[in-house]
C-alpha atoms as a PDB file:
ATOM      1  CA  UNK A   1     123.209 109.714  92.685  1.00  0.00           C
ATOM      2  CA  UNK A   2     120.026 108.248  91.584  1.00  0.00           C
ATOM      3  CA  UNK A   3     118.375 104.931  93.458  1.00  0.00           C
ATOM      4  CA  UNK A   4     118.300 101.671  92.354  1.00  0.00           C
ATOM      5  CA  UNK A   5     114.893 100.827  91.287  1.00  0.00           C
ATOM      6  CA  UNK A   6     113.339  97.435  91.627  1.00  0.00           C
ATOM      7  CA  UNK A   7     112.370  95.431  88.507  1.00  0.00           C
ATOM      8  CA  UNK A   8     109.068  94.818  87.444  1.00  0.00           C
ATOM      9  CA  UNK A   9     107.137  91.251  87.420  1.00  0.00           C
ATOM     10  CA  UNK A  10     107.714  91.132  83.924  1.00  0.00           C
ATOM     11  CA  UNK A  11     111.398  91.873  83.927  1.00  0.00           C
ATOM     12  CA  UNK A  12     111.975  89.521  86.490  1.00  0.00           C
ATOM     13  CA  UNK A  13     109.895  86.726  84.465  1.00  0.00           C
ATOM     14  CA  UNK A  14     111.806  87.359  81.630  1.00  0.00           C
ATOM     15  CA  UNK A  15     115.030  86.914  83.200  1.00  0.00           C
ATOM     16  CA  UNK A  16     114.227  83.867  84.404  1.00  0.00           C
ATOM     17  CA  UNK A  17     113.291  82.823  81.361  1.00  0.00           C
ATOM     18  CA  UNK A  18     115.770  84.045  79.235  1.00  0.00           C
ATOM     19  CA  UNK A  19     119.051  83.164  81.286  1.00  0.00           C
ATOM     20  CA  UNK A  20     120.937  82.100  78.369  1.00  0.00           C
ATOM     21  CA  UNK A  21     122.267  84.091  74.899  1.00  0.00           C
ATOM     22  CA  UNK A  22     119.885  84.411  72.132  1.00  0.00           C
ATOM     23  CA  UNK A  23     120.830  84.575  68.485  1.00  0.00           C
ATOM     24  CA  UNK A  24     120.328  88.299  67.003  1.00  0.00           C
ATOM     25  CA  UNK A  25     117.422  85.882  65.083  1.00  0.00           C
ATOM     26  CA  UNK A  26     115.651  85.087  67.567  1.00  0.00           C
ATOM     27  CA  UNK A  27     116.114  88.275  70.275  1.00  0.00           C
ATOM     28  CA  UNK A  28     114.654  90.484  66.834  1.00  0.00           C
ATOM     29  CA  UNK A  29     111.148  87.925  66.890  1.00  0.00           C
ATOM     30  CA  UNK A  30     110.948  88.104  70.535  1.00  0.00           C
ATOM     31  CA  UNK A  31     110.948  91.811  70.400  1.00  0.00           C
ATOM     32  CA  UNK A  32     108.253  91.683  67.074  1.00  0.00           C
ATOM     33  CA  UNK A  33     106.148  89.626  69.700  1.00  0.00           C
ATOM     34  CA  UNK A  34     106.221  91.666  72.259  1.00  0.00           C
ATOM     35  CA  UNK A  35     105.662  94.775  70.446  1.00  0.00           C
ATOM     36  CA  UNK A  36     102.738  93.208  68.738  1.00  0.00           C
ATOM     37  CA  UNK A  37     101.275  91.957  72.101  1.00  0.00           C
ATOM     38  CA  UNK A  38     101.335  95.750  73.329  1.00  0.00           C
ATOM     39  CA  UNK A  39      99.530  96.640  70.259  1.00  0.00           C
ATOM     40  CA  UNK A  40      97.047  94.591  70.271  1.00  0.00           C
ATOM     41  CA  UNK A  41      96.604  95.551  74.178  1.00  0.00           C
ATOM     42  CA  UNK A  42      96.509  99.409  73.092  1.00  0.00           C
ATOM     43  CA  UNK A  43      94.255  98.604  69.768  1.00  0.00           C
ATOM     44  CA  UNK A  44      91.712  96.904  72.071  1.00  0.00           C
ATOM     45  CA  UNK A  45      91.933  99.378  74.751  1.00  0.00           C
ATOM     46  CA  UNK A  46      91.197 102.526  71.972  1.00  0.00           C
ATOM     47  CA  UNK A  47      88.424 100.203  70.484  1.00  0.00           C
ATOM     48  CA  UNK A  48      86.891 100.070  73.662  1.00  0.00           C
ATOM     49  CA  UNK A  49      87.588 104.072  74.209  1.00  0.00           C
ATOM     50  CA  UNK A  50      86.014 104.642  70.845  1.00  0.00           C
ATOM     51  CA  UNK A  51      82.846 102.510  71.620  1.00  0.00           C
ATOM     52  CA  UNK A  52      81.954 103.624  75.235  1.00  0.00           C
ATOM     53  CA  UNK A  53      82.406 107.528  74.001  1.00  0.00           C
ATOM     54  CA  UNK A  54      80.519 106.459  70.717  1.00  0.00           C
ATOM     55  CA  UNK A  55      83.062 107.865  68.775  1.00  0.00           C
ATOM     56  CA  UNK A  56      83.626 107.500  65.190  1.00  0.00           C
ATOM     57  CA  UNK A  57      85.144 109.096  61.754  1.00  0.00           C
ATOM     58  CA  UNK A  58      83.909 112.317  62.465  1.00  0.00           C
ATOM     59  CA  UNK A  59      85.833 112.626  65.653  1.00  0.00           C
ATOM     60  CA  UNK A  60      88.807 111.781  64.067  1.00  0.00           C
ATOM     61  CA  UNK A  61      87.724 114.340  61.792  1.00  0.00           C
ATOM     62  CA  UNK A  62      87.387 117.117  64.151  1.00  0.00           C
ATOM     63  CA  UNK A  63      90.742 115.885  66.389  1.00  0.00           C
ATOM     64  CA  UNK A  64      92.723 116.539  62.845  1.00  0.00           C
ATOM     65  CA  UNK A  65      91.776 120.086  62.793  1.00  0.00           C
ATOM     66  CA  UNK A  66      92.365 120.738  66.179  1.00  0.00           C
ATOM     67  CA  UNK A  67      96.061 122.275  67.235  1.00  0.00           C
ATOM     68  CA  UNK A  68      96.610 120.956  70.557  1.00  0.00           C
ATOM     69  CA  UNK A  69      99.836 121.539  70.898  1.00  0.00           C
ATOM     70  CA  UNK A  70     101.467 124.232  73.716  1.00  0.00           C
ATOM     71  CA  UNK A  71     103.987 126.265  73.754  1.00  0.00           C
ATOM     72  CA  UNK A  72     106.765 125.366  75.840  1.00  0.00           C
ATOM     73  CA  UNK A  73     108.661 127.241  78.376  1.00  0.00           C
ATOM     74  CA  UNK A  74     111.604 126.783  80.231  1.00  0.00           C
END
């Protein structure tokens, strides 16, 4: 049987915010905003990546050529 896990600060916030039923409207923007919050957070986060490793084109470049990927076992 697996443990109950505790909520995080932002599922608790939310909660509390949101104790009432949303129309299918308005839980679909609330979902568009939060997913373009997190990409914003994740674009600024690579664009800092990119800058402090002075990374550019040619990187990308070299990462499409590359096979990274492993074989998996069981």
């Amino acid at each position: 049987m697996q443990s109950a896990r505790k909520l995080s600060n932002i599922q608790l916030e939310l909660l509390k915010m949101f104790s009432f039923d949303l129309s299918e409207e308005q839980l679909i923007e609330i979902k568009g905003l939060l997913t373009n919050y997190f990409g914003e957070k994740i674009t600024d986060q690579m664009d800092k990546l990119f800058e402090e490793n002075n990374w550019g084109d040619e990187q990308i470049e070299k990462w499409s050529k590359e096979h990274m990927r492993t074989k998996y076992e069981d």
